[in-house]
N, C-alpha and C. Protein backbone atom coordinates (compact mmCIF):
# COMPACT_ATOMS: atom_id res chain seq x y z
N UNK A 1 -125.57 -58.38 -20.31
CA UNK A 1 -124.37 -58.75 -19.63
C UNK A 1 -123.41 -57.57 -19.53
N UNK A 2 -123.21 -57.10 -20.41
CA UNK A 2 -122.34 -55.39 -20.94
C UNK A 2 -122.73 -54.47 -19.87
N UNK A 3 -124.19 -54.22 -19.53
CA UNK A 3 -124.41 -53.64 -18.59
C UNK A 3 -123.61 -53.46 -16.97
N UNK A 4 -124.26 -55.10 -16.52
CA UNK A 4 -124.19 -55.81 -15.51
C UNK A 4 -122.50 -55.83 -15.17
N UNK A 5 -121.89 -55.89 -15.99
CA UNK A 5 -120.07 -55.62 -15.90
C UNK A 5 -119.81 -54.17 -15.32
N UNK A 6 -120.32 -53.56 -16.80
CA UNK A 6 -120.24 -52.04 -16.55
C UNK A 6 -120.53 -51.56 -15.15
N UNK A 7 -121.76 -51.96 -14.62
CA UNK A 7 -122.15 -51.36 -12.94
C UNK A 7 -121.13 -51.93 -11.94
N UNK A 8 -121.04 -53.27 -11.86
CA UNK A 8 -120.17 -53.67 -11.25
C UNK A 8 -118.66 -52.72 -11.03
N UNK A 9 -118.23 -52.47 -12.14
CA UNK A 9 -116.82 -51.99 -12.52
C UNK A 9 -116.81 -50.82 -12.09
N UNK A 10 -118.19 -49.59 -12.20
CA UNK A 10 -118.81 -48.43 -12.07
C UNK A 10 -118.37 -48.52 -10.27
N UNK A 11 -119.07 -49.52 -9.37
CA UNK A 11 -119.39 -50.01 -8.00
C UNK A 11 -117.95 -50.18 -7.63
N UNK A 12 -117.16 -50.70 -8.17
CA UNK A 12 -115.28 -51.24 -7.73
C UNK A 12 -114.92 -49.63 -8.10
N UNK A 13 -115.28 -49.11 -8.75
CA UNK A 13 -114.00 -47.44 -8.84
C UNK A 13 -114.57 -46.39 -7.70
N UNK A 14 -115.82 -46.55 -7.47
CA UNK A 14 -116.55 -45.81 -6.62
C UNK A 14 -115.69 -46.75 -4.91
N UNK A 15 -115.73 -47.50 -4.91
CA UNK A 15 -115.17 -48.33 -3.27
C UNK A 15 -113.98 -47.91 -3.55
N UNK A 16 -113.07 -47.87 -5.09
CA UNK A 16 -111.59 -47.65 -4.56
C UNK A 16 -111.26 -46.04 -4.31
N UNK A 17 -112.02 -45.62 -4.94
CA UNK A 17 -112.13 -43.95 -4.37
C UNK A 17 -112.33 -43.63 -3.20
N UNK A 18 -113.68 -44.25 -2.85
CA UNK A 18 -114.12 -44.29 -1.33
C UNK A 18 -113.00 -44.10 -0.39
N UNK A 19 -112.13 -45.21 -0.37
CA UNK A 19 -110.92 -46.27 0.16
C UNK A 19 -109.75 -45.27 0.30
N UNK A 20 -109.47 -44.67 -0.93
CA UNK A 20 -107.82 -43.64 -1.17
C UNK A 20 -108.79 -42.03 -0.39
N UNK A 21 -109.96 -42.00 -0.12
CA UNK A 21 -110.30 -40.59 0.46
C UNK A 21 -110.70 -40.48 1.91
N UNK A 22 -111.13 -41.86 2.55
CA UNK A 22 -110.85 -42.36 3.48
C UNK A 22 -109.15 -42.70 4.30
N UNK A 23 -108.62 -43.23 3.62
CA UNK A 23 -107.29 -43.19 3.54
C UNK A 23 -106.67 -42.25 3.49
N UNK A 24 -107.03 -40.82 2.79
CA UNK A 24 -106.37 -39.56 3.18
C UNK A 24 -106.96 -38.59 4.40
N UNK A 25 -108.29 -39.18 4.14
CA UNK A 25 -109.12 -38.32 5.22
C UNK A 25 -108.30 -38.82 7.27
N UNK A 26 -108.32 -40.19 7.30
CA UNK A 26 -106.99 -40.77 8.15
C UNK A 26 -106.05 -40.19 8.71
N UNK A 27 -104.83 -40.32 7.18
CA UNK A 27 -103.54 -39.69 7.15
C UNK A 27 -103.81 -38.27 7.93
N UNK A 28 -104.49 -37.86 7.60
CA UNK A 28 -104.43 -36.05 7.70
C UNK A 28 -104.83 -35.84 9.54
N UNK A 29 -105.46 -37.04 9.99
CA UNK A 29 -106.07 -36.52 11.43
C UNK A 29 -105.32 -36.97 11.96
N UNK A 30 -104.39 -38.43 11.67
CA UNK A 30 -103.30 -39.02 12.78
C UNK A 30 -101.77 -38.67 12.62
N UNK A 31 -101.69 -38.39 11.43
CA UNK A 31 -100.22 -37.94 11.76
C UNK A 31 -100.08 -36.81 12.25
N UNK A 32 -100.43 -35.78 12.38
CA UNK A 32 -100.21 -34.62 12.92
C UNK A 32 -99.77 -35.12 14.74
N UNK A 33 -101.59 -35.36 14.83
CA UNK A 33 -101.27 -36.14 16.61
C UNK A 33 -100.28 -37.01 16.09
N UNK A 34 -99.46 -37.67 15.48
CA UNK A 34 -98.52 -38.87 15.82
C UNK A 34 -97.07 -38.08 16.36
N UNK A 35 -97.42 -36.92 15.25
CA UNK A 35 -96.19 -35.83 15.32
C UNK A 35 -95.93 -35.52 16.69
N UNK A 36 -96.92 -34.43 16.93
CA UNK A 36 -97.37 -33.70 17.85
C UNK A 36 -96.79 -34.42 19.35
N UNK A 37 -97.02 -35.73 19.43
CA UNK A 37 -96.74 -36.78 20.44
C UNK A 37 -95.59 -36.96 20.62
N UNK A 38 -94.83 -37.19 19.64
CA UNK A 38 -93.29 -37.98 19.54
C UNK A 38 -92.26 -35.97 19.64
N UNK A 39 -92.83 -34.96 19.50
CA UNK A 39 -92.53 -33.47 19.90
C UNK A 39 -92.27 -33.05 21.28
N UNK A 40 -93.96 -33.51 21.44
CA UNK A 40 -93.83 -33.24 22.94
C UNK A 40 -93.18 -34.55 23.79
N UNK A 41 -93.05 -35.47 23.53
CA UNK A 41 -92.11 -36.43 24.44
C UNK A 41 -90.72 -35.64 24.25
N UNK A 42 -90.21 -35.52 23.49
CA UNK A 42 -88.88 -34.73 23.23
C UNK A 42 -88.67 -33.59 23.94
N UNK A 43 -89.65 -33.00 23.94
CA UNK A 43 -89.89 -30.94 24.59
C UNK A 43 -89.34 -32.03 25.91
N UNK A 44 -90.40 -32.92 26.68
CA UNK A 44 -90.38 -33.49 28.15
C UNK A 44 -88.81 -33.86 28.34
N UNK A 45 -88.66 -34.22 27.70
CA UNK A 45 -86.90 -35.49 27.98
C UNK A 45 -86.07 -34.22 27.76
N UNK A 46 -85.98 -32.95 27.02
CA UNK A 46 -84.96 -32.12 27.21
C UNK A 46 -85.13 -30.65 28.10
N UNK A 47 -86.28 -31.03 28.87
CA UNK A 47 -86.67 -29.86 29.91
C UNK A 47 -87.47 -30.60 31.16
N UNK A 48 -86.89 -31.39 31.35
CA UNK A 48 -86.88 -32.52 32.49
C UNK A 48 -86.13 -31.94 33.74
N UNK A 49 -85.03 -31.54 33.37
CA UNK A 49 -84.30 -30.74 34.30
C UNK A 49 -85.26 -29.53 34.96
N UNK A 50 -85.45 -28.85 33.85
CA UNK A 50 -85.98 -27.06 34.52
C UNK A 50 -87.47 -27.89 35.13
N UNK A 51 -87.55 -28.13 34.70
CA UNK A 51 -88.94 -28.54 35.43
C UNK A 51 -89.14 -28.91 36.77
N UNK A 52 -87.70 -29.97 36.84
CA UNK A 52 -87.40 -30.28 38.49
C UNK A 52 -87.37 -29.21 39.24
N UNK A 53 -86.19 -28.03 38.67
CA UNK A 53 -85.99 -26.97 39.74
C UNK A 53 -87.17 -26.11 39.46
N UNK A 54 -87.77 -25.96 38.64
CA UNK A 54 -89.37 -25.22 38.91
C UNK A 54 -90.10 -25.53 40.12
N UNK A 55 -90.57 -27.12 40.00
CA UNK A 55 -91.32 -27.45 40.70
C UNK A 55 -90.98 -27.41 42.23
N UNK A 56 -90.13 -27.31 42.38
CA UNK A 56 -89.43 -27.09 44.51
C UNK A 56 -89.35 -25.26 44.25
N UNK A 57 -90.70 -25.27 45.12
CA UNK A 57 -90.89 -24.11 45.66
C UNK A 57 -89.83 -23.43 46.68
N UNK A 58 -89.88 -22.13 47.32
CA UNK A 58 -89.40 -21.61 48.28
C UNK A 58 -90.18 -21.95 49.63
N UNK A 59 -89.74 -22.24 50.49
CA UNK A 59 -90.31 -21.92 51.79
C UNK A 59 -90.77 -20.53 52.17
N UNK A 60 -89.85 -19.39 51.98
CA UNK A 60 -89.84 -18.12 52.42
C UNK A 60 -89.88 -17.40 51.18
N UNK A 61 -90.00 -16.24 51.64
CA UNK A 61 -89.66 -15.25 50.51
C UNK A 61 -88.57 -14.83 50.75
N UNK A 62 -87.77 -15.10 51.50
CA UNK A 62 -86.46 -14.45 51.45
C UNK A 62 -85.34 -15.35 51.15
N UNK A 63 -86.14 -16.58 51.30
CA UNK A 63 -85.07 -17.47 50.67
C UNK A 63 -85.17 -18.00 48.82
N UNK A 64 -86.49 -17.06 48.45
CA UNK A 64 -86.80 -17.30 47.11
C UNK A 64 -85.62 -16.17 46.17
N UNK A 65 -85.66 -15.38 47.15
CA UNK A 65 -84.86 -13.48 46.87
C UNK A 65 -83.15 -14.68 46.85
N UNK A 66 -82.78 -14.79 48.07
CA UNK A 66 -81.83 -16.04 48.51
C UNK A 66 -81.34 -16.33 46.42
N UNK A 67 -81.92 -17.16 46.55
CA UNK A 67 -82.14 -18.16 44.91
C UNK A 67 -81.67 -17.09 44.56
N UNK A 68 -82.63 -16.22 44.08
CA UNK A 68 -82.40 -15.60 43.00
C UNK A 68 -80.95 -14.50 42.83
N UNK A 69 -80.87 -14.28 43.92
CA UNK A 69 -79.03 -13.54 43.45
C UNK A 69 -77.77 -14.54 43.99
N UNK A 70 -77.87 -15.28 44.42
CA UNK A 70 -77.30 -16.86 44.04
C UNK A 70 -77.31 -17.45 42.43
N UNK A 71 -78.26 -17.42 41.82
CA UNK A 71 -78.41 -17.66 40.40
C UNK A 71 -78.15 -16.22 39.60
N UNK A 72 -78.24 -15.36 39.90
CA UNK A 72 -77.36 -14.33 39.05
C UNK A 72 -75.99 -14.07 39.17
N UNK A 73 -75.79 -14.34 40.13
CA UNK A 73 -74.36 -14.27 40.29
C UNK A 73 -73.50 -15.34 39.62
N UNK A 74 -74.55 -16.56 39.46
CA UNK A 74 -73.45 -18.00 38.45
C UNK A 74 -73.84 -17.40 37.21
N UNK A 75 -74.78 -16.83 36.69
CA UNK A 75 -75.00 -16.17 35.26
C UNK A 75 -73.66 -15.10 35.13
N UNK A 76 -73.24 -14.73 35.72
CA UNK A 76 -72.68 -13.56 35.24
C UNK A 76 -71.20 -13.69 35.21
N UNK A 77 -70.40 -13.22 33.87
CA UNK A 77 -69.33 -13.68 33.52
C UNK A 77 -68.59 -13.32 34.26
N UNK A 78 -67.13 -13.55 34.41
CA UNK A 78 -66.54 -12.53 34.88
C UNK A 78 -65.23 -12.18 33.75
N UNK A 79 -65.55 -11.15 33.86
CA UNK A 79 -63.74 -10.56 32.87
C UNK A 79 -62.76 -11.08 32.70
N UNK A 80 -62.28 -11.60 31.37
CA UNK A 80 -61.04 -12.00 31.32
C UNK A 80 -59.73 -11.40 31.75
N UNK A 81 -60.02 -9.86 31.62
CA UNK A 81 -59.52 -8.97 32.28
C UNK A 81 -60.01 -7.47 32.32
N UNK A 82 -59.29 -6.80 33.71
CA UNK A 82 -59.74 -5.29 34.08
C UNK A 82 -58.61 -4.69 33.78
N UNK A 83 -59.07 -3.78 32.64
CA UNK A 83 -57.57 -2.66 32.93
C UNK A 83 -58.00 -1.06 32.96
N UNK A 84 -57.56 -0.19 33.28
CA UNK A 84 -57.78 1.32 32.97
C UNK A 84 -57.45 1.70 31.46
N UNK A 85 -58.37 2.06 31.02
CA UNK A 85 -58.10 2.27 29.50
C UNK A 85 -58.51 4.03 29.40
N UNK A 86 -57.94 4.72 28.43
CA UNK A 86 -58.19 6.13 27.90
C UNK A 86 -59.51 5.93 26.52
N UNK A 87 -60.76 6.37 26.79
CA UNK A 87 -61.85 6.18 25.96
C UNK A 87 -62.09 7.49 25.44
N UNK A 88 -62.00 7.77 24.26
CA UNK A 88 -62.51 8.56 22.77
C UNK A 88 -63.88 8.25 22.44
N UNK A 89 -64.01 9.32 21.20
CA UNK A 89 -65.30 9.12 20.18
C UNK A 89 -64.95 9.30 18.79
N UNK A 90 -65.33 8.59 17.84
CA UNK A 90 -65.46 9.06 16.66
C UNK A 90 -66.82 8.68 15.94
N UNK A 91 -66.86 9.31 14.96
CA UNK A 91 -68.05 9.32 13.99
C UNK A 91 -67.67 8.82 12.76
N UNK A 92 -68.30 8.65 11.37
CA UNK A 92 -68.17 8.47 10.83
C UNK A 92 -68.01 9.38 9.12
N UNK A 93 -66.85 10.07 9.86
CA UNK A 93 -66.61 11.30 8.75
C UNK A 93 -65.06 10.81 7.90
N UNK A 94 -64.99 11.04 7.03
CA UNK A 94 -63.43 10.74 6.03
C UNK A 94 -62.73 11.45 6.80
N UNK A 95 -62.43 12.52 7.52
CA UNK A 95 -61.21 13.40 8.47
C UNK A 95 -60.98 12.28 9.59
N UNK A 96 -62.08 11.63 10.09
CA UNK A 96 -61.65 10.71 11.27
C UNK A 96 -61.52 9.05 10.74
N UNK A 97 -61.86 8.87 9.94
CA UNK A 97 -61.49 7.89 9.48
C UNK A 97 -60.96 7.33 7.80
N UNK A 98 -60.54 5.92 7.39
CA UNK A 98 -59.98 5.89 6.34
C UNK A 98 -60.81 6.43 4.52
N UNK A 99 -60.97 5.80 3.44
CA UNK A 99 -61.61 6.30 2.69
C UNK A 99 -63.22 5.84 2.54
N UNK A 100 -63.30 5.00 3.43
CA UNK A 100 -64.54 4.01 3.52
C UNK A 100 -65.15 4.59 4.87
N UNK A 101 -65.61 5.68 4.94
CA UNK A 101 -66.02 5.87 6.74
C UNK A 101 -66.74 4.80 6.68
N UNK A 102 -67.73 4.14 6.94
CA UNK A 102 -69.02 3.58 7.01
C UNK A 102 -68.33 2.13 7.55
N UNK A 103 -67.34 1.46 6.92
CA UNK A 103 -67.12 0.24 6.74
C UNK A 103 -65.73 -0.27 7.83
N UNK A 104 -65.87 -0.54 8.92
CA UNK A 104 -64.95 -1.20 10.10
C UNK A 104 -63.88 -1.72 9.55
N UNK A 105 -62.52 -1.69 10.44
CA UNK A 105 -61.61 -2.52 9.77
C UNK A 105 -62.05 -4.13 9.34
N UNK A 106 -63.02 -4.50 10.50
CA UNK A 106 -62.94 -6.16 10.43
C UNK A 106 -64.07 -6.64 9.06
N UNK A 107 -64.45 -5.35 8.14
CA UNK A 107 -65.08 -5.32 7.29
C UNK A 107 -66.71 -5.31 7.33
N UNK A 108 -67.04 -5.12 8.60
CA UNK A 108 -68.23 -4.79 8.88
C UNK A 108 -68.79 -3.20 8.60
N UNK A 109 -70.33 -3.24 8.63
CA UNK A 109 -70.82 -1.69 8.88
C UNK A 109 -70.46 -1.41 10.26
N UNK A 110 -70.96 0.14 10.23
CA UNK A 110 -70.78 0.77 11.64
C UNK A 110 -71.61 0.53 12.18
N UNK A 111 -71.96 0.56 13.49
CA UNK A 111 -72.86 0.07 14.37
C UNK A 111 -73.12 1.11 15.71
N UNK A 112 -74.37 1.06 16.29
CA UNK A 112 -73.81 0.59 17.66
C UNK A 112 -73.56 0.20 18.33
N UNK A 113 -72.88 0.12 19.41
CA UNK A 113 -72.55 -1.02 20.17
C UNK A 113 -70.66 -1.37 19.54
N UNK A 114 -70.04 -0.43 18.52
CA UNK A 114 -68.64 -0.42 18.04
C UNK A 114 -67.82 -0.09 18.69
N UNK A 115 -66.77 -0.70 18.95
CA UNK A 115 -65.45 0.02 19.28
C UNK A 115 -64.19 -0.27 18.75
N UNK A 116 -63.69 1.08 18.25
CA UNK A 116 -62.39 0.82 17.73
C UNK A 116 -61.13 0.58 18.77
N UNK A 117 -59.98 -0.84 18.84
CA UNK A 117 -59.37 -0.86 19.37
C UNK A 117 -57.70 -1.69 19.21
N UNK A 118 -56.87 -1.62 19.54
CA UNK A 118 -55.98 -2.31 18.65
C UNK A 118 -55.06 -2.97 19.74
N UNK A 119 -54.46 -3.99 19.49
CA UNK A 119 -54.15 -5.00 20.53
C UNK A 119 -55.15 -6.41 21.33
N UNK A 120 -56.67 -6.13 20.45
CA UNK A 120 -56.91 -7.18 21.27
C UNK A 120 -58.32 -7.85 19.83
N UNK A 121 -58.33 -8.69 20.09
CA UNK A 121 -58.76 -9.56 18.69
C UNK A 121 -60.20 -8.95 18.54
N UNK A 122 -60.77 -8.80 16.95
CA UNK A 122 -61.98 -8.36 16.85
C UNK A 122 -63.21 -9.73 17.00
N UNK A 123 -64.23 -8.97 17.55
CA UNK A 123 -64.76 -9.98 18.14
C UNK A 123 -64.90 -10.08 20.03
N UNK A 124 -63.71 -9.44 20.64
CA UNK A 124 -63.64 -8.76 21.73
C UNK A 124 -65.00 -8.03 22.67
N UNK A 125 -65.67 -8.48 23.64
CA UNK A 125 -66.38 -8.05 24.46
C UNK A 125 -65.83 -6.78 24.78
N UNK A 126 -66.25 -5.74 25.27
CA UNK A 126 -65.50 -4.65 26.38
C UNK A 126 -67.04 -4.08 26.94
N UNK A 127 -67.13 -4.20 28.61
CA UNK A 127 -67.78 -3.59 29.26
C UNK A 127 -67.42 -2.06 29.75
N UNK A 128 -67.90 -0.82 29.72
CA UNK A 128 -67.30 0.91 30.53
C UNK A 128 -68.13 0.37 31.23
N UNK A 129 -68.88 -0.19 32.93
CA UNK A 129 -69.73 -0.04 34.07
C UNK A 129 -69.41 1.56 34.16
N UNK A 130 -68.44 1.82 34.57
CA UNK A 130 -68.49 3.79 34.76
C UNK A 130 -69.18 4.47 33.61
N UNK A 131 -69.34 4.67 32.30
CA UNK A 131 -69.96 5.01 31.37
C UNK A 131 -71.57 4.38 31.29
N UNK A 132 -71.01 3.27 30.95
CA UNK A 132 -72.43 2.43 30.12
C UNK A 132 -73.40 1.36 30.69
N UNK A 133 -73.01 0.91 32.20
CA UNK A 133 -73.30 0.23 32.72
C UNK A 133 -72.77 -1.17 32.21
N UNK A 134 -74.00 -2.09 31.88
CA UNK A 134 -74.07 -3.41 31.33
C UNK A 134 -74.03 -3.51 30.14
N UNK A 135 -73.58 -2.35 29.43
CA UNK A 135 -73.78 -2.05 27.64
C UNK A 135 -73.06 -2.98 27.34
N UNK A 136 -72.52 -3.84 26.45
CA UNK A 136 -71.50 -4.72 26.06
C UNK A 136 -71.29 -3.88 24.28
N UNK A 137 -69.79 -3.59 24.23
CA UNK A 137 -69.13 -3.15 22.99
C UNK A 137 -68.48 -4.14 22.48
N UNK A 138 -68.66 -4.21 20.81
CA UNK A 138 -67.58 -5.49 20.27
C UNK A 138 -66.55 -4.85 19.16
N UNK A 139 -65.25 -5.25 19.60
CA UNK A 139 -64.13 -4.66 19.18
C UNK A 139 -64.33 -5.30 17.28
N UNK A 140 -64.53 -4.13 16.62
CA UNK A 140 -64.87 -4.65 15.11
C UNK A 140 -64.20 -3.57 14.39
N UNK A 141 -62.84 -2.41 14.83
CA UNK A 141 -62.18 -1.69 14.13
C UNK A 141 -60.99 -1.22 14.75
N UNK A 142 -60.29 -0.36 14.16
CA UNK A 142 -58.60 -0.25 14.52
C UNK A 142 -58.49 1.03 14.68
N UNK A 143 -58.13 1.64 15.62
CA UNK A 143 -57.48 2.59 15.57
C UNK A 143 -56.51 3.51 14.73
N UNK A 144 -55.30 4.34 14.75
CA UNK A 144 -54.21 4.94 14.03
C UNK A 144 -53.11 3.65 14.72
N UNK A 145 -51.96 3.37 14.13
CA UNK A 145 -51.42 2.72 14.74
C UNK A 145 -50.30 2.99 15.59
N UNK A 146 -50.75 4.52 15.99
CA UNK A 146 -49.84 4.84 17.44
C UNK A 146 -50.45 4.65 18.19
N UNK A 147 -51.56 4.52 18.72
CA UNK A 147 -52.09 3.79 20.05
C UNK A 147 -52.09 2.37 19.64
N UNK A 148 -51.76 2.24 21.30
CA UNK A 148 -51.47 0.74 22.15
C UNK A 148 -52.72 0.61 22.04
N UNK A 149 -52.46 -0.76 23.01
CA UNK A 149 -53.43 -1.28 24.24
C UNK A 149 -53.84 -0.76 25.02
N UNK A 150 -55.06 -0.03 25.91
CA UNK A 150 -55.35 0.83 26.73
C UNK A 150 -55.58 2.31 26.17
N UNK A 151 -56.02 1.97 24.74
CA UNK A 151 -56.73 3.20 24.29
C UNK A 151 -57.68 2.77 23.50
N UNK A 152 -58.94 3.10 23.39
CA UNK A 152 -60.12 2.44 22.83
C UNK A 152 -60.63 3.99 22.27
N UNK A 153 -61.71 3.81 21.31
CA UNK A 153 -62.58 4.59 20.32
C UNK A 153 -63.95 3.90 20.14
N UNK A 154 -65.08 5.00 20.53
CA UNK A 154 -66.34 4.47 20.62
C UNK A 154 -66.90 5.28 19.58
N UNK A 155 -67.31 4.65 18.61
CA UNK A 155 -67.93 5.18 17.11
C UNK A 155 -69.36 5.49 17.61
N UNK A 156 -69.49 6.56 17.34
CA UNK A 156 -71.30 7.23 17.63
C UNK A 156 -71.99 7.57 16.58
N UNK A 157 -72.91 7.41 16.63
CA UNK A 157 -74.09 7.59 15.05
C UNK A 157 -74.58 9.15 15.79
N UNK A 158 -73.54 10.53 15.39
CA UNK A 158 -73.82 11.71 15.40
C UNK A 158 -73.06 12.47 14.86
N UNK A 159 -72.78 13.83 15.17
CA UNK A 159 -72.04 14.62 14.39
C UNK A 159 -70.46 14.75 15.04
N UNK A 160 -69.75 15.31 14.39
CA UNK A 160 -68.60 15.31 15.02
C UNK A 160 -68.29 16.74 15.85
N UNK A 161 -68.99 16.77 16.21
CA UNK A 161 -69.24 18.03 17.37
C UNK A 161 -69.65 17.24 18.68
N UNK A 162 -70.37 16.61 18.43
CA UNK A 162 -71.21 15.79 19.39
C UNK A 162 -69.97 14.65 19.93
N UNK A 163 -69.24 14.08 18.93
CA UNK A 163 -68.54 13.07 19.14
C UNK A 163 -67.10 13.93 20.04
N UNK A 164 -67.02 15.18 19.98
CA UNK A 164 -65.40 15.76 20.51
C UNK A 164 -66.54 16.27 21.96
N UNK A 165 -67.76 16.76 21.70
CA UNK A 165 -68.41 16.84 23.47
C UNK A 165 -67.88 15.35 24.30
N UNK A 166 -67.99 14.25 23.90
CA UNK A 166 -67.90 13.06 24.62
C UNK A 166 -66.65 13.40 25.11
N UNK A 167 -65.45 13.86 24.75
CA UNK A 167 -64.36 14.22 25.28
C UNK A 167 -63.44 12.96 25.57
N UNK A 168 -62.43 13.30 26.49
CA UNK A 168 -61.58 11.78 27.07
C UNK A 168 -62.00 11.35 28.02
N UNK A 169 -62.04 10.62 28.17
CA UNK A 169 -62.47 9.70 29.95
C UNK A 169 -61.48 8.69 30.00
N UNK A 170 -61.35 9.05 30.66
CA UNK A 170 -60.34 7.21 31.10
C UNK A 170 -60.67 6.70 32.78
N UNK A 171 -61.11 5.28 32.64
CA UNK A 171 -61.92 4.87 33.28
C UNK A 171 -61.86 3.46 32.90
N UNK A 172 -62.49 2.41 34.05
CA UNK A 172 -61.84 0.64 34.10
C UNK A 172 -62.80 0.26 32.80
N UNK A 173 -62.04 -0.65 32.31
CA UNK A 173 -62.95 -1.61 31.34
C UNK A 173 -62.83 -2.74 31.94
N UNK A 174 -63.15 -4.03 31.46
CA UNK A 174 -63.63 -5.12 31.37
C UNK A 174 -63.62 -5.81 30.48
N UNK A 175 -63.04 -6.75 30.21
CA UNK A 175 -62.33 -7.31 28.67
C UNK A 175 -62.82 -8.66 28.54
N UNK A 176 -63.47 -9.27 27.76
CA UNK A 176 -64.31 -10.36 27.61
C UNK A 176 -63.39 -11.21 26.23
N UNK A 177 -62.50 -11.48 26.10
CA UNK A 177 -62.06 -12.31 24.75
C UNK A 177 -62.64 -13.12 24.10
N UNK A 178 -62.08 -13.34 23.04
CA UNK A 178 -63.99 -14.09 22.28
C UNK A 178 -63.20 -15.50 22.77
N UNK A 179 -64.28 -16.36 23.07
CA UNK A 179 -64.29 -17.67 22.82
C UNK A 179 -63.20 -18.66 21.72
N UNK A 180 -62.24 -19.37 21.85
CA UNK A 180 -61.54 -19.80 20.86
C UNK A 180 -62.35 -21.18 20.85
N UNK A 181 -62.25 -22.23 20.08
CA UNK A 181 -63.29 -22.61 19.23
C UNK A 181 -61.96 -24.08 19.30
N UNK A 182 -62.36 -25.14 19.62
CA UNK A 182 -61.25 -26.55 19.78
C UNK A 182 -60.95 -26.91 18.73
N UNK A 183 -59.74 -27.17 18.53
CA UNK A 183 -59.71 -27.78 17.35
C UNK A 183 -59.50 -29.48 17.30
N UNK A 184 -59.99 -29.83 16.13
CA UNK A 184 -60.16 -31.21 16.52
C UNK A 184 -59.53 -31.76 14.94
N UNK A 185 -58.77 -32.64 15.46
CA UNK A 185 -58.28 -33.35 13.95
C UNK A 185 -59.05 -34.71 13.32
N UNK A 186 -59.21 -34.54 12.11
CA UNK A 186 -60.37 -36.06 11.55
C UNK A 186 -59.00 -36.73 11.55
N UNK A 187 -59.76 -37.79 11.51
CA UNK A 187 -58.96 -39.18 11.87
C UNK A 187 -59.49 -39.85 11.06
């Protein structure tokens, strides 16, 4: 009888094993696809749009050209403001700057893509098109505080030989202000 239990009992742990490896073997092939499904319905419902204007072709090619500087032209910002500004260089030597060369007023490293400027909030876009083209500079340091507004400093990763060749230019900028951010009161 001892036996006859024993196999039995032997036969029930072997089916419930079976059962929990089956049961994982399952899990592992359908949820992924369950995932995968309920992803891509989502990808569909939030690119539903581009898809529309994908799918309507051009007639012409000149009306595809048409589109396309029609749609660059809504891409492209326009300046908060243009002014003539007087543009410098500096480097990062203790004679041209405070005891920290390396480190921006707004407490950042130096970069490129820096400009020192005072009067207009850091964080500040500034386009040179006469210099730099489409370069975009972000105002992240200060000047001496005898220059105004309409004098800017472009920090260069070179020597300060190199930085007094750049010389003065004065020439239009393009002034991009950062984004102010809503404020909203909890209630």
């Amino acid at each position: 009888m001892r036996l006859v239990k024993r196999n039995l009992t032997v036969k029930g742990l072997e089916i419930a094993l079976h059962t929990v490896v089956g049961i994982a073997l399952i899990s592992q092939i359908t949820l992924p696809m369950t995932a995968k499904a309920l992803m891509g319905q989502e990808m569909a419902n939030s690119t539903q749009k581009i898809a529309l204007e994908v799918a309507k072709p051009a007639t012409k090619p000149q009306d595809s050209i048409k589109l396309a500087i029609a749609d660059k032209e809504e891409r492209e910002e326009k300046p908060d403001r243009v002014m003539n500004a007087v543009i410098t260089a500096y480097t990062s030597t203790p004679d041209q700057t405070d005891d920290s060369p390396f480190i921006a007023a707004s407490g950042k490293r130096v970069h490129d893509g820096m400009i020192a400027a005072n009067g207009l909030p850091f964080g500040t876009r500034i386009k040179i098109p006469a210099l730099y083209g489409d370069k975009i500079f972000y105002v992240e340091d200060r000047m001496n505080s005898r220059y105004g507004l309409g004098r800017m400093d472009i920090w260069l990763d070179t020597t300060r030989a190199e930085a007094r060749k750049f010389g003065v230019k004065r020439v239009e900028v393009e002034i991009f202000y950062p984004e102010k951010k809503a404020l909203t009161r909890a209630r």
